[in-house]
C-alpha atoms as a PDB file:
ATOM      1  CA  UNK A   1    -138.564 -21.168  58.800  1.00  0.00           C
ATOM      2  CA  UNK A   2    -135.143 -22.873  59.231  1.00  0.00           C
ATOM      3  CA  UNK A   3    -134.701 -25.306  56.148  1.00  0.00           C
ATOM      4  CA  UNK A   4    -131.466 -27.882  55.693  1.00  0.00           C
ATOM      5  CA  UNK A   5    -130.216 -29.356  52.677  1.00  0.00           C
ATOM      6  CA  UNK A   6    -130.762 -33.529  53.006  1.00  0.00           C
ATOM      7  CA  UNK A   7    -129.302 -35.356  50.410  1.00  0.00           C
ATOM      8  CA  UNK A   8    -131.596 -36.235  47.426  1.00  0.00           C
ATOM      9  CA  UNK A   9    -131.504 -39.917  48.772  1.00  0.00           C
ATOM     10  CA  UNK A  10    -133.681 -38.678  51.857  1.00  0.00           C
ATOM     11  CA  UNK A  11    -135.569 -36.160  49.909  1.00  0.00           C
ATOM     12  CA  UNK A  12    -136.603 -39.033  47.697  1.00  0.00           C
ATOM     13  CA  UNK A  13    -137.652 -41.330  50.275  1.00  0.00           C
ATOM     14  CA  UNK A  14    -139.798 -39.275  51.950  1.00  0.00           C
ATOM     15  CA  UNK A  15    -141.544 -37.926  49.106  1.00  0.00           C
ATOM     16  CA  UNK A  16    -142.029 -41.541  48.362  1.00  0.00           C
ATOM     17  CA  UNK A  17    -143.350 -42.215  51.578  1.00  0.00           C
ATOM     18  CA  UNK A  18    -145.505 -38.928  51.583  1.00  0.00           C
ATOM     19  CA  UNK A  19    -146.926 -39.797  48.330  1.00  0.00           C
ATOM     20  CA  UNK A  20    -147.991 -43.053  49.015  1.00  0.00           C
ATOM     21  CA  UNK A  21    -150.036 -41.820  51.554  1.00  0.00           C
ATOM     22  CA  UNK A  22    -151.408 -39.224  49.932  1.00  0.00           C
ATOM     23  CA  UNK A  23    -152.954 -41.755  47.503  1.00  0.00           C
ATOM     24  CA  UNK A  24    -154.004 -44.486  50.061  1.00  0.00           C
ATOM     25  CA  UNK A  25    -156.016 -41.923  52.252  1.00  0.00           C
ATOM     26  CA  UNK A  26    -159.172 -41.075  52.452  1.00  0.00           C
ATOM     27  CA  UNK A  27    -159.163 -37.760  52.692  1.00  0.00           C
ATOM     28  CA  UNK A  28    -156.942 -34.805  52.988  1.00  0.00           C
ATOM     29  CA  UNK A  29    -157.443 -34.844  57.126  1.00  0.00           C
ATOM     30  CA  UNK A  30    -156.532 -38.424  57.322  1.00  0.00           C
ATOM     31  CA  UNK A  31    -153.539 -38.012  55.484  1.00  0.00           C
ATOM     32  CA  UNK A  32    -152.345 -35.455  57.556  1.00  0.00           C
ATOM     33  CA  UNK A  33    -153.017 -37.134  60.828  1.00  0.00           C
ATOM     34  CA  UNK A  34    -151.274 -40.704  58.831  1.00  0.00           C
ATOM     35  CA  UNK A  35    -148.078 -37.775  58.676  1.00  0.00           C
ATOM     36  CA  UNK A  36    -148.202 -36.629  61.913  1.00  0.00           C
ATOM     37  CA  UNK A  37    -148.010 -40.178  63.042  1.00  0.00           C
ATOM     38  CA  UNK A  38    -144.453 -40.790  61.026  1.00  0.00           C
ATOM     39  CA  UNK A  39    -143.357 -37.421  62.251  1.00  0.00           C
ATOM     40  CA  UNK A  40    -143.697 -34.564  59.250  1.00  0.00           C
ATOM     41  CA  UNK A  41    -146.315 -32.075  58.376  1.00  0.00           C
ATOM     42  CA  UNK A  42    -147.070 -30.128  55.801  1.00  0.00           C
ATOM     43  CA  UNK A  43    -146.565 -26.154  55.343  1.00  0.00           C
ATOM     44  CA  UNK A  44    -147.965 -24.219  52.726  1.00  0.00           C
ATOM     45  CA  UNK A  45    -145.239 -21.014  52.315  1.00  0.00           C
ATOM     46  CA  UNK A  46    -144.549 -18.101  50.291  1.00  0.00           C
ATOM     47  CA  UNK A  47    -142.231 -20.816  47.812  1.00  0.00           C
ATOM     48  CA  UNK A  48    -145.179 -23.437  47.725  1.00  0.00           C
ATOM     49  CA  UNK A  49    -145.857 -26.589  49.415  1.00  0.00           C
ATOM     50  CA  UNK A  50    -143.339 -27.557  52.468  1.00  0.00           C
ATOM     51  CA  UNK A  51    -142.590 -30.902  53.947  1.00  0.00           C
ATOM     52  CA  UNK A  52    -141.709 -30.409  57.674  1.00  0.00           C
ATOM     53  CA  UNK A  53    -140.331 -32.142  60.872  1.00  0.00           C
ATOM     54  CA  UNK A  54    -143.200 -31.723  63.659  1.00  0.00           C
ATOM     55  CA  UNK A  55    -140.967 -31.427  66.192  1.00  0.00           C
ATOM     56  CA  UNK A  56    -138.597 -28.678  65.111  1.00  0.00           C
ATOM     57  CA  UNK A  57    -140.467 -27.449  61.992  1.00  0.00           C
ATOM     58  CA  UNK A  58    -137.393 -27.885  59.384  1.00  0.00           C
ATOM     59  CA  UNK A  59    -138.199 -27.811  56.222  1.00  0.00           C
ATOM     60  CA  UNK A  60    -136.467 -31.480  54.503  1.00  0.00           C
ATOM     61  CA  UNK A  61    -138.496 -30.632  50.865  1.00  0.00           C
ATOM     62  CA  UNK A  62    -140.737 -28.905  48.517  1.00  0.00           C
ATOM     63  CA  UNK A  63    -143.949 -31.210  47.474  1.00  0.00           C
ATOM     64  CA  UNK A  64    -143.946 -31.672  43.541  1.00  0.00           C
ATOM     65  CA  UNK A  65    -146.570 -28.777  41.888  1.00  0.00           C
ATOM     66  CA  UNK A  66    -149.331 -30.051  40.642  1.00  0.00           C
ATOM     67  CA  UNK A  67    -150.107 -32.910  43.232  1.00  0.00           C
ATOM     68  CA  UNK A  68    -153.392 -32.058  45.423  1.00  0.00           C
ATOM     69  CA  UNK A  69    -152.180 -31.115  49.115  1.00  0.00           C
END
């Protein structure tokens, strides 16, 4: 998987946004259709959890161990 290096500005603001989610949802499925409407996804890789792009598949972060996926 291809995987830049964002500043920690965006890596923080989209965990923030991620997370926020995470706890307003539901459930695990509505969560990840609430990502797939702002446009990331979620991998689960050799490394751990993955925050993705949808529409290239670039990893922009790791998702802090310990929170439920």
């Amino acid at each position: 998987m291809l995987c830049v290096d964002p500043d920690a500005t965006v890596q923080a603001g989209v965990l923030v946004l991620i997370m926020h989610e995470r706890y307003r949802s539901v459930s695990k499925d509505a969560w990840h259709e609430t990502l797939k409407g702002y446009g990331y996804g979620v991998r689960q890789t050799g490394t751990g959890v993955v925050i993705t792009t949808l529409s290239h598949g670039v990893g922009i972060c790791r998702f802090p161990v310990g929170f439920s996926v």
